[in-house]
N, C-alpha and C. Protein backbone atom coordinates (compact mmCIF):
# COMPACT_ATOMS: atom_id res chain seq x y z
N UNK A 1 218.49 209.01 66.32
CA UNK A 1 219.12 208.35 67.45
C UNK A 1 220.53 207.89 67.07
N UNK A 2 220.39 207.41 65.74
CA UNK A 2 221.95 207.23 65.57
C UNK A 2 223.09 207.94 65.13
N UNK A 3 222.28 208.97 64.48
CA UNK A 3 223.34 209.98 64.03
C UNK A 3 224.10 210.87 65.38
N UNK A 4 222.95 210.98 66.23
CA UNK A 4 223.40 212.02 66.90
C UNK A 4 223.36 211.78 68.68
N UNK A 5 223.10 210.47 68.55
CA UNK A 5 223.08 210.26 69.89
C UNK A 5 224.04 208.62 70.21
N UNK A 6 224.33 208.40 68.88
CA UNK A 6 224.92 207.23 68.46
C UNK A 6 224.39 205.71 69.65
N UNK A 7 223.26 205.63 68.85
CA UNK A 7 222.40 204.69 69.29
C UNK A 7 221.79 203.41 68.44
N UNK A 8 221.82 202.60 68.60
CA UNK A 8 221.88 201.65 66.89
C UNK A 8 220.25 200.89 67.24
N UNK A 9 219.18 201.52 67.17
CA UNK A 9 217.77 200.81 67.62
C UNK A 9 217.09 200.73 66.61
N UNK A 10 216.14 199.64 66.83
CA UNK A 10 215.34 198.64 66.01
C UNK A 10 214.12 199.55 65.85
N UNK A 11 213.40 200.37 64.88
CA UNK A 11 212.01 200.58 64.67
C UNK A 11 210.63 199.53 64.53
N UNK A 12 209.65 199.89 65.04
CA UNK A 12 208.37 198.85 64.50
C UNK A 12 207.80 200.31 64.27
N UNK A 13 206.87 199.98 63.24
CA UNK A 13 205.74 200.76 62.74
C UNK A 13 204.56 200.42 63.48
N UNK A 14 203.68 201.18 64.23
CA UNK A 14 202.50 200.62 65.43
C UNK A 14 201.45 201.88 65.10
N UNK A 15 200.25 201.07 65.29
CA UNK A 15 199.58 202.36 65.34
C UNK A 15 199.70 203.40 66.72
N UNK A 16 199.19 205.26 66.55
CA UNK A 16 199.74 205.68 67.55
C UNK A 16 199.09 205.73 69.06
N UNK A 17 199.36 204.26 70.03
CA UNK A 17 198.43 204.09 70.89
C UNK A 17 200.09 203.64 72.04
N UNK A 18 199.72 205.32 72.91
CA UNK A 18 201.09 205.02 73.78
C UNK A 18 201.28 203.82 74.78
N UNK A 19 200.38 203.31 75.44
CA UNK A 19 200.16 202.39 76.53
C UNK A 19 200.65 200.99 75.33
N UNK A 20 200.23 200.97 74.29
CA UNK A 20 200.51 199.45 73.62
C UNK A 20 201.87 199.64 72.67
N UNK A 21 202.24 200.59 72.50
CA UNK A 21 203.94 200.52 72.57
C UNK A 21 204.94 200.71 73.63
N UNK A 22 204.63 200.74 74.56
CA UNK A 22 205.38 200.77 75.61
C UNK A 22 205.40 199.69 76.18
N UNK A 23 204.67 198.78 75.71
CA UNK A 23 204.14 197.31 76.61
C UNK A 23 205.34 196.38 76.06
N UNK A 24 205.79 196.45 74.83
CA UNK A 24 206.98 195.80 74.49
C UNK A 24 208.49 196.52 73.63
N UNK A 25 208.28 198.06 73.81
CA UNK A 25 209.53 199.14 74.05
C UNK A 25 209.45 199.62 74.90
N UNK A 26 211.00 200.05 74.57
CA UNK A 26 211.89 201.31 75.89
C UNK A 26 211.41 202.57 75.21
N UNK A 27 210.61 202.68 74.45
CA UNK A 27 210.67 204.12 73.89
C UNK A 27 209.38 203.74 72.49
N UNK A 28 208.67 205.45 72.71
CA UNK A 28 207.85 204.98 71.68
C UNK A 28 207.87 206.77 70.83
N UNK A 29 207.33 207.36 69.66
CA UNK A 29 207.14 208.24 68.95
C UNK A 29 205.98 208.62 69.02
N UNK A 30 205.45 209.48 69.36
CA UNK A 30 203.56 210.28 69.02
C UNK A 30 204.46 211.30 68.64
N UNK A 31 203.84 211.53 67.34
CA UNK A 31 203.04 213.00 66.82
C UNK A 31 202.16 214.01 66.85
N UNK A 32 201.92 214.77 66.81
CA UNK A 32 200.68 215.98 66.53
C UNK A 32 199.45 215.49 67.55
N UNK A 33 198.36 215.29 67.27
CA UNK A 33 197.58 214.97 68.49
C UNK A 33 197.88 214.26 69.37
N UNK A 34 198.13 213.03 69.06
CA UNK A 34 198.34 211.62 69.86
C UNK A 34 199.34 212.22 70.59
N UNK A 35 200.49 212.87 70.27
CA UNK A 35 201.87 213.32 71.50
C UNK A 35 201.20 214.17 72.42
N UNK A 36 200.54 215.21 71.80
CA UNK A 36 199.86 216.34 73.31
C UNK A 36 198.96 215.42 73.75
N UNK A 37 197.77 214.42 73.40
CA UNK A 37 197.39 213.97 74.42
C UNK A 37 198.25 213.22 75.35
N UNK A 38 198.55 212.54 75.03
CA UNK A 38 199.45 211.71 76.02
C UNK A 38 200.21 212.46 77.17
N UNK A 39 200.77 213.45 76.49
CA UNK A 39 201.54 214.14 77.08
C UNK A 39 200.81 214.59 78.37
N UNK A 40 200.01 214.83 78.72
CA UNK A 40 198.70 215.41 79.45
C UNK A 40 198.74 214.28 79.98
N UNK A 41 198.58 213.57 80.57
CA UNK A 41 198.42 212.12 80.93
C UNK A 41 199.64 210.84 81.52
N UNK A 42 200.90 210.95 80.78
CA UNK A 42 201.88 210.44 81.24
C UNK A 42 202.43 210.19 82.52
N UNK A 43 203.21 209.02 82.77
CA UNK A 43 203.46 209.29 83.65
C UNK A 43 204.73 209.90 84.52
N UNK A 44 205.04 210.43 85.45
CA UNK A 44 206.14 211.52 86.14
C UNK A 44 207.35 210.73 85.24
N UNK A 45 207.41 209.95 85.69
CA UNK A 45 209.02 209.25 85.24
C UNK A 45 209.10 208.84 83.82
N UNK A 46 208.52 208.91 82.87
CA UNK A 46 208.70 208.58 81.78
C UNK A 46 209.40 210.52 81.04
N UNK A 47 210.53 210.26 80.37
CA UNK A 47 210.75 211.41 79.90
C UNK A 47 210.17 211.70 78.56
N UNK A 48 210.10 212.64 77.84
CA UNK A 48 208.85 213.47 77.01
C UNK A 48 210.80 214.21 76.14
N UNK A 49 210.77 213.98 74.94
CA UNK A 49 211.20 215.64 74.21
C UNK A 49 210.82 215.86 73.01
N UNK A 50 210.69 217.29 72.34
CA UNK A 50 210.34 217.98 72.20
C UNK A 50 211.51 217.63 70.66
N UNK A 51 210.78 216.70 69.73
CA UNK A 51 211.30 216.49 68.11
C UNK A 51 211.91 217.77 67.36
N UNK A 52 210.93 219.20 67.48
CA UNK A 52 212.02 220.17 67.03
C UNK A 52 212.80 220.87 67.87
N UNK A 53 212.85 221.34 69.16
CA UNK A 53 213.55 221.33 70.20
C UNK A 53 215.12 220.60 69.78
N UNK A 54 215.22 219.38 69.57
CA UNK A 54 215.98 218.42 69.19
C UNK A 54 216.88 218.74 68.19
N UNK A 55 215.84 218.89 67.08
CA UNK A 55 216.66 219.04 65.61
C UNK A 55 216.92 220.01 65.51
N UNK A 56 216.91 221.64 66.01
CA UNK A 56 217.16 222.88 66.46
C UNK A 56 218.76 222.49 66.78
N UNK A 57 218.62 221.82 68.20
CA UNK A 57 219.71 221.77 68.76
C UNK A 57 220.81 221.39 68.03
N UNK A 58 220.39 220.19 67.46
CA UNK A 58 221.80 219.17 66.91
C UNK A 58 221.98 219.65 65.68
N UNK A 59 221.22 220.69 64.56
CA UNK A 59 221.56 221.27 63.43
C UNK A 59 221.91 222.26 63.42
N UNK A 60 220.57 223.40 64.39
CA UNK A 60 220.98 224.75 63.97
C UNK A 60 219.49 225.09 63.28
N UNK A 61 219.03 224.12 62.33
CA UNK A 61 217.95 224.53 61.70
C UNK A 61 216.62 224.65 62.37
N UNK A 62 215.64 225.48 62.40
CA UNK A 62 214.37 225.45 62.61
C UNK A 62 213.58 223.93 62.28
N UNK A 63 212.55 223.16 62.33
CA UNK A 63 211.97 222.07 62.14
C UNK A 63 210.52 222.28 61.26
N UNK A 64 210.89 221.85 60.15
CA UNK A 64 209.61 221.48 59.27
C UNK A 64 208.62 220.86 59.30
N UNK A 65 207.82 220.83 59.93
CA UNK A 65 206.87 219.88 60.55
C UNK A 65 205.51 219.74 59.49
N UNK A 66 205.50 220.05 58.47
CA UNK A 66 204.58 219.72 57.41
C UNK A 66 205.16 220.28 56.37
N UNK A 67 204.81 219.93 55.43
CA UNK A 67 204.69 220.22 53.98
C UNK A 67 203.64 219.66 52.85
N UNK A 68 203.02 220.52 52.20
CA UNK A 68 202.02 220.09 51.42
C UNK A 68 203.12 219.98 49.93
N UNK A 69 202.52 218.65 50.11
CA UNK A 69 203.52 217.87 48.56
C UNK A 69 202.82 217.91 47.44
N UNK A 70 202.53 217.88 46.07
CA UNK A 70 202.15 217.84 44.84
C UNK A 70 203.14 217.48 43.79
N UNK A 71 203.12 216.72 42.93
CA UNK A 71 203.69 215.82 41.83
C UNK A 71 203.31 216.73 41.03
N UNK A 72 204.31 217.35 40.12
CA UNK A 72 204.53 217.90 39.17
C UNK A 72 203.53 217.20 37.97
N UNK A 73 203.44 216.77 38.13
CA UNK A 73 202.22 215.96 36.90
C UNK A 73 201.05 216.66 37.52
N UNK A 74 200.63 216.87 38.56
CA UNK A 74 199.55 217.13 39.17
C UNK A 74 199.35 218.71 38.60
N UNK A 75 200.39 219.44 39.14
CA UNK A 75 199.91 220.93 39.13
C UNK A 75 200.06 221.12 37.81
N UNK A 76 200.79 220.36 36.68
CA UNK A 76 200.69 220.76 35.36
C UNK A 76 198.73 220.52 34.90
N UNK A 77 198.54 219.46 35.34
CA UNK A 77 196.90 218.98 35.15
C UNK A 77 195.83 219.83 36.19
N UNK A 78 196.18 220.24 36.89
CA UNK A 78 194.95 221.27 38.16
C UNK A 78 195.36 222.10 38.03
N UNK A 79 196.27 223.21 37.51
CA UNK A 79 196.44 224.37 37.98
C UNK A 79 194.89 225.29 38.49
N UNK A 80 194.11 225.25 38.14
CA UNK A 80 193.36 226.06 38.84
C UNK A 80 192.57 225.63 39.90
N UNK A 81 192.49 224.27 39.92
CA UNK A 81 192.25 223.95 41.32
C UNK A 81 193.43 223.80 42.22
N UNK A 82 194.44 223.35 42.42
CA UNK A 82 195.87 223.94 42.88
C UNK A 82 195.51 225.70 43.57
N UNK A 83 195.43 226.08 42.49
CA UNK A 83 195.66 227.81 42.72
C UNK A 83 194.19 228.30 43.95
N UNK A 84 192.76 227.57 43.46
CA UNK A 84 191.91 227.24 44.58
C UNK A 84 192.14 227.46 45.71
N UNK A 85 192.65 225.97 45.76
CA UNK A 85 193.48 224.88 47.09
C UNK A 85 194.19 226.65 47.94
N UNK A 86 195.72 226.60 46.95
CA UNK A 86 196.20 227.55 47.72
C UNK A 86 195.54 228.82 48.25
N UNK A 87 194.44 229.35 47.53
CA UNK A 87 193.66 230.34 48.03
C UNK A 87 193.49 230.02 49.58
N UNK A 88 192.72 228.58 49.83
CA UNK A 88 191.97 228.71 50.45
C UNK A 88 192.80 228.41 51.86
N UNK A 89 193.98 227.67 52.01
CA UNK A 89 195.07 227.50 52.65
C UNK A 89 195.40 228.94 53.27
N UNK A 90 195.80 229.67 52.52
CA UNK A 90 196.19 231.24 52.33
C UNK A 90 195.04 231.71 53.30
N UNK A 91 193.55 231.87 52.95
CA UNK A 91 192.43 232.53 53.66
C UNK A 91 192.80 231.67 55.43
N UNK A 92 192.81 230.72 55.28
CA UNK A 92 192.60 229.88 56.55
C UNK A 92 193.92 229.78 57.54
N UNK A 93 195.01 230.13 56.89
CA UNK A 93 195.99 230.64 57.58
C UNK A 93 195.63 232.38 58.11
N UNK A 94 195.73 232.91 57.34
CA UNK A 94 195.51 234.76 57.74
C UNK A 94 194.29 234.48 58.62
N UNK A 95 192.95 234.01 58.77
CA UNK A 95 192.10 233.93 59.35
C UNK A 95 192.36 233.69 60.51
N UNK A 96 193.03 232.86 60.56
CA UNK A 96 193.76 232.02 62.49
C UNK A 96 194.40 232.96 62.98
N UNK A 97 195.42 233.65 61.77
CA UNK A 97 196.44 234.37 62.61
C UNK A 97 195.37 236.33 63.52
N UNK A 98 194.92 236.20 62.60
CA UNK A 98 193.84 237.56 62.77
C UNK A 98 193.13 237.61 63.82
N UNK A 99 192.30 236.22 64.13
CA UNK A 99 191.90 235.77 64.88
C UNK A 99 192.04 235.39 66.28
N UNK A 100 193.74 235.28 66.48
CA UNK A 100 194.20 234.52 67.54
C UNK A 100 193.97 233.18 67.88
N UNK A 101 193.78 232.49 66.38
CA UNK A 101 193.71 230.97 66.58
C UNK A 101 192.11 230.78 67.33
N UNK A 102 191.45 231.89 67.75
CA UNK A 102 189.77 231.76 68.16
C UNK A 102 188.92 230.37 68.10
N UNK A 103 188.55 230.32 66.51
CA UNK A 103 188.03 229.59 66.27
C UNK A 103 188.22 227.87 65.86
N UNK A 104 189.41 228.07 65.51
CA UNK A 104 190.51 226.59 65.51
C UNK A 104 190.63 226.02 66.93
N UNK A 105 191.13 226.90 67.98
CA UNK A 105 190.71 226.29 69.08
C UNK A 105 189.22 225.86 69.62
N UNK A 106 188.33 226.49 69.13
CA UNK A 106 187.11 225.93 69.85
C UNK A 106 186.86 224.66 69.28
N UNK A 107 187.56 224.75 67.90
CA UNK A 107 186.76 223.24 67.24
C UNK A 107 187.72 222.19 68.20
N UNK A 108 189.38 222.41 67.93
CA UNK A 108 190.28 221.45 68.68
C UNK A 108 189.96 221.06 70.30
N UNK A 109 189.29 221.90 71.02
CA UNK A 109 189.02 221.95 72.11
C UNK A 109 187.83 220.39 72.13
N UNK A 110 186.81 220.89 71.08
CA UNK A 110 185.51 220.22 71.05
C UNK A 110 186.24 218.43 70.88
N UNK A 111 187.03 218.61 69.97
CA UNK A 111 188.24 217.06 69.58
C UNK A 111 188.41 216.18 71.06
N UNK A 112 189.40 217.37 71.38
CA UNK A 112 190.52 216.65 71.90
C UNK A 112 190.59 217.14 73.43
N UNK A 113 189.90 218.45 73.49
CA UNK A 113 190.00 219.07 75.15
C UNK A 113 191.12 220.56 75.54
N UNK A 114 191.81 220.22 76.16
CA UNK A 114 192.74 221.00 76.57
C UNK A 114 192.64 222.62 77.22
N UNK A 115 192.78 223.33 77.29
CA UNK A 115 192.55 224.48 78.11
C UNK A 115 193.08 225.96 76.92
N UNK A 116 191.93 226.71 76.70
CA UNK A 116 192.44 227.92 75.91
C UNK A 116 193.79 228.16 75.59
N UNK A 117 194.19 228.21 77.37
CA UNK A 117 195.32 229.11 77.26
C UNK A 117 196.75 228.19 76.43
N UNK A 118 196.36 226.61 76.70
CA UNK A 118 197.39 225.81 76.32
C UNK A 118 197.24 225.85 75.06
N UNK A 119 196.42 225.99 74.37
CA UNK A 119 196.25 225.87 72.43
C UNK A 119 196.57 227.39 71.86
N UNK A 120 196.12 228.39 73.04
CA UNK A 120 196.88 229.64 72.14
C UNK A 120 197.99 229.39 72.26
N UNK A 121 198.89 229.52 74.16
CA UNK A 121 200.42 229.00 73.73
C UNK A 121 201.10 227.84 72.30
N UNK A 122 200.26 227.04 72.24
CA UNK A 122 200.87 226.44 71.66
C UNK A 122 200.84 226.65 69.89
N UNK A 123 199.70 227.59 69.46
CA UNK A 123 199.86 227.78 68.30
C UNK A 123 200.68 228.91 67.97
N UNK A 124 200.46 229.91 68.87
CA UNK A 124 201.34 230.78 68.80
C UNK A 124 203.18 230.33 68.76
N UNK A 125 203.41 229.40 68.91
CA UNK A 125 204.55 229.07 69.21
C UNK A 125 205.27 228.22 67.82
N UNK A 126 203.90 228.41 67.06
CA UNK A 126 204.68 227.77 65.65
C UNK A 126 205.20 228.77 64.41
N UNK A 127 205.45 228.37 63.76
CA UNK A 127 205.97 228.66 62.81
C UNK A 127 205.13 228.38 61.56
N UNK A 128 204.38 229.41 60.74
CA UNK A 128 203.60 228.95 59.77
C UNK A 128 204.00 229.54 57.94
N UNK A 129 204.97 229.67 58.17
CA UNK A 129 206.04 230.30 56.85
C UNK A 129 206.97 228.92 56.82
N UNK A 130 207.33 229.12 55.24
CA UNK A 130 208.87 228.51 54.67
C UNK A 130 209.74 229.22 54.32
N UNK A 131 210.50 229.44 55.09
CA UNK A 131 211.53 230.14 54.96
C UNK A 131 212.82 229.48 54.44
N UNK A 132 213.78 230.39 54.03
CA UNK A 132 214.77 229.89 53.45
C UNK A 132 215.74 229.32 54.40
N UNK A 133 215.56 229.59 55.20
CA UNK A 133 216.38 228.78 56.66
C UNK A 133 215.61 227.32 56.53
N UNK A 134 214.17 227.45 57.04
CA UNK A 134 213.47 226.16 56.49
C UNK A 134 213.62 225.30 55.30
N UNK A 135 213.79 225.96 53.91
CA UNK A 135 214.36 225.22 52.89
C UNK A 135 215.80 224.43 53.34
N UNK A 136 216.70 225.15 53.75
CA UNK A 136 217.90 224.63 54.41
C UNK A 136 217.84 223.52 54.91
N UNK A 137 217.29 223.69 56.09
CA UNK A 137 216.72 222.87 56.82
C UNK A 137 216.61 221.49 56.11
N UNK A 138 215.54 221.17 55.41
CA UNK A 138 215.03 220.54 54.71
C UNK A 138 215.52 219.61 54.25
N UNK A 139 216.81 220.66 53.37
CA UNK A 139 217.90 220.15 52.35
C UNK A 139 219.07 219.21 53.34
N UNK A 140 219.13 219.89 54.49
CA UNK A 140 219.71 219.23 55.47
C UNK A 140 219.41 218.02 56.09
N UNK A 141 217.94 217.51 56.15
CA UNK A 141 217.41 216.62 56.35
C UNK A 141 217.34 215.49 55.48
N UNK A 142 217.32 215.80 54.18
CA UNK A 142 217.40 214.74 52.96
C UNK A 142 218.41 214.06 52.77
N UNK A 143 219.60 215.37 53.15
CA UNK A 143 220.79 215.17 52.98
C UNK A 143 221.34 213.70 54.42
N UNK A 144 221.17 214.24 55.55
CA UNK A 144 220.95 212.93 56.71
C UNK A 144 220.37 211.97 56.32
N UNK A 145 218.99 211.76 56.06
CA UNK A 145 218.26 210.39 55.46
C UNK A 145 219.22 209.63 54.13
N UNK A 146 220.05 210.21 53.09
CA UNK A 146 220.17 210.08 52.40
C UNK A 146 221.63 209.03 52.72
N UNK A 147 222.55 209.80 53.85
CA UNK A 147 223.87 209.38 54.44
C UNK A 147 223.26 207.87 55.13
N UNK A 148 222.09 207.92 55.65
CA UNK A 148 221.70 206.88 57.08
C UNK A 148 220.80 205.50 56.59
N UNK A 149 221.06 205.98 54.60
CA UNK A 149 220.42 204.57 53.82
C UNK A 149 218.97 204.72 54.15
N UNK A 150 218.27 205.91 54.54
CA UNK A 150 216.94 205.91 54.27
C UNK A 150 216.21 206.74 53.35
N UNK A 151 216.70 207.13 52.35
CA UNK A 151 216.11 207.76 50.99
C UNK A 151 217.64 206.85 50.01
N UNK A 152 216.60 206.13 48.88
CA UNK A 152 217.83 205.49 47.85
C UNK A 152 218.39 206.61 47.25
N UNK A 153 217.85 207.48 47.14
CA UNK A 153 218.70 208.47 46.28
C UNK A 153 218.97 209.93 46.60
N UNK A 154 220.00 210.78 46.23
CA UNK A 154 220.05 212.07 46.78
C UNK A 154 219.04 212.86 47.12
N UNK A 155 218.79 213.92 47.56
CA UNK A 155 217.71 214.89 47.00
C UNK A 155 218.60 215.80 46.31
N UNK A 156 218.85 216.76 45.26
CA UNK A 156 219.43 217.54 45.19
C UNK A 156 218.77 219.32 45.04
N UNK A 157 217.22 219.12 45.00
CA UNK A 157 216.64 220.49 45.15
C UNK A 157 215.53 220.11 45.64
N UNK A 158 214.21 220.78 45.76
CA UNK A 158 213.02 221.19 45.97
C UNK A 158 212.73 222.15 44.92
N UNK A 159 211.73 221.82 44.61
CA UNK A 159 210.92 223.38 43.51
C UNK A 159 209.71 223.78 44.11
N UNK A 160 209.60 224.57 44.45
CA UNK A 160 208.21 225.32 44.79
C UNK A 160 207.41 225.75 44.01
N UNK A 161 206.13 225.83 43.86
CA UNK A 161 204.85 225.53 43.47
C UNK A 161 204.60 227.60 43.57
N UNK A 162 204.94 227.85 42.80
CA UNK A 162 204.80 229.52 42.74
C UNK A 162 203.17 229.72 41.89
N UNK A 163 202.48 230.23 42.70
CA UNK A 163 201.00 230.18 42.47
C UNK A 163 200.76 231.31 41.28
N UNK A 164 200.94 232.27 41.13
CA UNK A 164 201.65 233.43 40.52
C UNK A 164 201.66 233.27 39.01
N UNK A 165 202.93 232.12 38.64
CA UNK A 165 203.26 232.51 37.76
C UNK A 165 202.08 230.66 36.68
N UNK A 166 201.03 230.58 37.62
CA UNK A 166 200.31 229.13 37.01
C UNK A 166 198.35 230.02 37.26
N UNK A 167 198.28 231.19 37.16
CA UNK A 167 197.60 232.09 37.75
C UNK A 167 197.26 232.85 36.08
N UNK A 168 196.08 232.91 35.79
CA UNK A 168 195.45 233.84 34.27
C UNK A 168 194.55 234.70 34.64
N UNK A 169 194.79 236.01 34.53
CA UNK A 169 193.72 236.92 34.99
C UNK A 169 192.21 236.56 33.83
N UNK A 170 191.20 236.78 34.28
CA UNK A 170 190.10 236.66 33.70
C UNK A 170 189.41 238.14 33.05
């Protein structure tokens, strides 16, 4: 808001329950479930956008919307559960995509509700690679937090977790 819309506003940290942040803000944040439900539900006049939509616009970059983190202490001590892990990440990604998201939606459906056609649109509509535009990205983002006094210190890389070369044939 302030970088780019030059807006100087106060954050509270709340849990994500839209009706009880709105009761004492002009504006509140949902994420990942809590935003599509709501969203479904809202009312006409309240406006809704679309966080990578946003950061698309005002960068250029695509939007990172997860990352699985690990401490270098970690993968030196698990590598083969690490390498596991990533297997199974790996299977459960190709599975969805093969699938058409099939079975991920029936469970999300069973959750949360919503209508087939809205959970295929909507998975289909992501992005499930890191790409080097995405690294960019990223670097671009650290780099903002870093200008706006919300990370004390630079970032100056990322290292990726190359499964490959932490991998012993048997």
């Amino acid at each position: 808001m302030n970088r780019y819309y030059d807006i100087d506003v106060q954050y509270e940290t709340m849990d994500p329950n839209y009706e009880e942040m709105l009761k004492e803000h002009d504006a509140c944040l949902l994420i990942g479930d809590d935003a599509i439900v709501t969203s479904w539900n809202k009312e006409k006049d309240i406006h809704q956008y679309d966080l990578g939509a946003l950061w698309e616009y005002f960068t250029g970059f695509p939007m990172t919307y997860a990352v699985f983190a690990v401490r270098k202490d970690a993968w030196l001590r698990y590598p083969v559960l690490l390498e596991d892990l990533f297997q199974q990440f790996t299977y459960s990604k190709d599975t969805s995509l093969n699938n058409h998201f099939h079975e991920m939606i029936k469970s999300i459906q069973l959750q949360l509700g919503g209508s087939t056609s809205f959970w295929k649109q909507y998975f289909i509509g992501l992005n499930y690679d890191l790409t080097e535009r995405h690294m960019e990205g990223l670097m671009h983002y650290f780099s903002l937090a870093h200008d706006l006094k919300l990370l004390n210190r630079k970032v100056d890389q990322i290292s990726l977790w190359q499964p490959s070369q932490h991998c012993h044939s048997v």
